[in-house]
C-alpha atoms as a PDB file:
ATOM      1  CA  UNK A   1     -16.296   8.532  18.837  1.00  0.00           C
ATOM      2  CA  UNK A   2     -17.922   6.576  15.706  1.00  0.00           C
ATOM      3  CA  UNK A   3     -16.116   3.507  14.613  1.00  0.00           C
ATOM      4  CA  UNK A   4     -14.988   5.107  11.730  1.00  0.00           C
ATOM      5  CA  UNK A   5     -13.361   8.184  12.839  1.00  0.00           C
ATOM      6  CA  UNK A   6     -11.385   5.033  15.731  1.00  0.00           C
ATOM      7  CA  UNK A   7     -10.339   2.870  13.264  1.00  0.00           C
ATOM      8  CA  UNK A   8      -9.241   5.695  10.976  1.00  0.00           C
ATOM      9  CA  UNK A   9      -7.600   7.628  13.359  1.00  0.00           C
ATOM     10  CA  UNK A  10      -6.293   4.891  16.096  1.00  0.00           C
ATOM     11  CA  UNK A  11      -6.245   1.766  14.420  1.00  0.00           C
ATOM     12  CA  UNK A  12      -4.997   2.171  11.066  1.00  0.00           C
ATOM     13  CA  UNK A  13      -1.788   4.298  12.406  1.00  0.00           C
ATOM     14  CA  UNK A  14      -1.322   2.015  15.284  1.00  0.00           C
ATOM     15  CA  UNK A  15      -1.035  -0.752  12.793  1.00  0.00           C
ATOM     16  CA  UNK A  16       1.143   0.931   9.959  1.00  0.00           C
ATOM     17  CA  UNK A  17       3.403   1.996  12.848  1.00  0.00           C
ATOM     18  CA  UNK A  18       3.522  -1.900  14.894  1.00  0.00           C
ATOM     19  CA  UNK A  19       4.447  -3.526  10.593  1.00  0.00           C
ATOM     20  CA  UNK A  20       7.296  -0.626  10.852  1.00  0.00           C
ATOM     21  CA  UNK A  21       8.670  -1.809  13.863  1.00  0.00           C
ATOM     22  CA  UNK A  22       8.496  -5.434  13.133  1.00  0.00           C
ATOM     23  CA  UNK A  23       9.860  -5.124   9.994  1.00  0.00           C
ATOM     24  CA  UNK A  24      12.851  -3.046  11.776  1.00  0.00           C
ATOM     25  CA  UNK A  25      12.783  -5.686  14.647  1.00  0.00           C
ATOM     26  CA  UNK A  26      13.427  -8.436  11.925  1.00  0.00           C
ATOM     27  CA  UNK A  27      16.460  -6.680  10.757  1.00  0.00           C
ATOM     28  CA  UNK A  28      17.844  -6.285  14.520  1.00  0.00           C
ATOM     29  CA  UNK A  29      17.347 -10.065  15.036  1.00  0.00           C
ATOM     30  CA  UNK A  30      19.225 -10.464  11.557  1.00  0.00           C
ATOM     31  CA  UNK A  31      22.621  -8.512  12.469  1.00  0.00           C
ATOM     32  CA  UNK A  32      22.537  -9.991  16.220  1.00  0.00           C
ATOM     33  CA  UNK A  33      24.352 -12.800  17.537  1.00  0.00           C
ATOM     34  CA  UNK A  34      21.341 -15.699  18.272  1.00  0.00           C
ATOM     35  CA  UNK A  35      22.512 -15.712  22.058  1.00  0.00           C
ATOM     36  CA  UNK A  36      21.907 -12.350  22.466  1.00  0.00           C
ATOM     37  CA  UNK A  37      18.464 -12.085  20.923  1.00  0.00           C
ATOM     38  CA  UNK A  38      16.195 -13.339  23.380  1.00  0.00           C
ATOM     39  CA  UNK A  39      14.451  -9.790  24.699  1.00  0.00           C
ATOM     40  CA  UNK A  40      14.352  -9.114  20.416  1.00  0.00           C
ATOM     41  CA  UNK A  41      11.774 -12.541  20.737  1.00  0.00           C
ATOM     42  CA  UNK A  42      10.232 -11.301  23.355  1.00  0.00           C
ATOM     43  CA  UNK A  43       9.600  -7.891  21.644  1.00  0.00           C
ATOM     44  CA  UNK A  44       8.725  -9.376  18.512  1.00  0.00           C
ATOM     45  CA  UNK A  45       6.171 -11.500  19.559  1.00  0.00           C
ATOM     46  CA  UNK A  46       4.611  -8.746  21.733  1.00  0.00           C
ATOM     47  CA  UNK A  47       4.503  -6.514  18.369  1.00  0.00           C
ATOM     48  CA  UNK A  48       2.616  -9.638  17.086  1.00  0.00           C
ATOM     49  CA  UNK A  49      -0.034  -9.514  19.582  1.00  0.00           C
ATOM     50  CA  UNK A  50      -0.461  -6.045  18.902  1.00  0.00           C
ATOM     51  CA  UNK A  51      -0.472  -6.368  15.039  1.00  0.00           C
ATOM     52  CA  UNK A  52      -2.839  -8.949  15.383  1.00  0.00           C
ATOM     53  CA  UNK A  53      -5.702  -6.864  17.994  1.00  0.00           C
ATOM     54  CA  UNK A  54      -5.234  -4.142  15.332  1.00  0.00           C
ATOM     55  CA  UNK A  55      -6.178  -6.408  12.815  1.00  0.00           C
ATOM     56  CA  UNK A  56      -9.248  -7.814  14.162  1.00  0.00           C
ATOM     57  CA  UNK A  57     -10.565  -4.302  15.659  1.00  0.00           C
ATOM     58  CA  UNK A  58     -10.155  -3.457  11.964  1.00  0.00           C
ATOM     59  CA  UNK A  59     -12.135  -6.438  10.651  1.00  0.00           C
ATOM     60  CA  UNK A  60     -14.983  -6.240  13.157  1.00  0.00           C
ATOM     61  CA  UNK A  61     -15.137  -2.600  12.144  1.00  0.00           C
ATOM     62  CA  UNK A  62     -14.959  -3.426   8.599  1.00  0.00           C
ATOM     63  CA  UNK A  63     -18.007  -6.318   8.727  1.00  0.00           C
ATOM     64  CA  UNK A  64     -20.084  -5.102  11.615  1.00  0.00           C
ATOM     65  CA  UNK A  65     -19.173  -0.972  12.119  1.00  0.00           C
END
């Protein structure tokens, strides 16, 4: 598989779909009581690590692909 046709068709979705669920993670974390929202950290910070290897797949594509 060419760089391209991974970062179009595995990167780019992965990441539109991990800014979806952080953004719906944020408004989880905003309704819940702050005791109760330490697996929502846990999860949101995971989804950050994953955000964030999408995002520099997608710029080594970008600058060396």
């Amino acid at each position: 598989m060419l760089a391209a046709d991974f970062s179009r068709f595995v990167l780019i979705p992965l990441f539109v779909l991990n800014m979806g669920a952080m953004l719906i993670t944020l408004q989880m974390k905003k309704k819940t009581k702050p005791e109760f929202s330490g697996n929502l950290n846990i999860l949101y910070l995971i989804e950050n690590i994953i955000g964030l290897g999408c995002a520099i797949g997608l710029s080594y594509i970008a600058f060396f692909g």
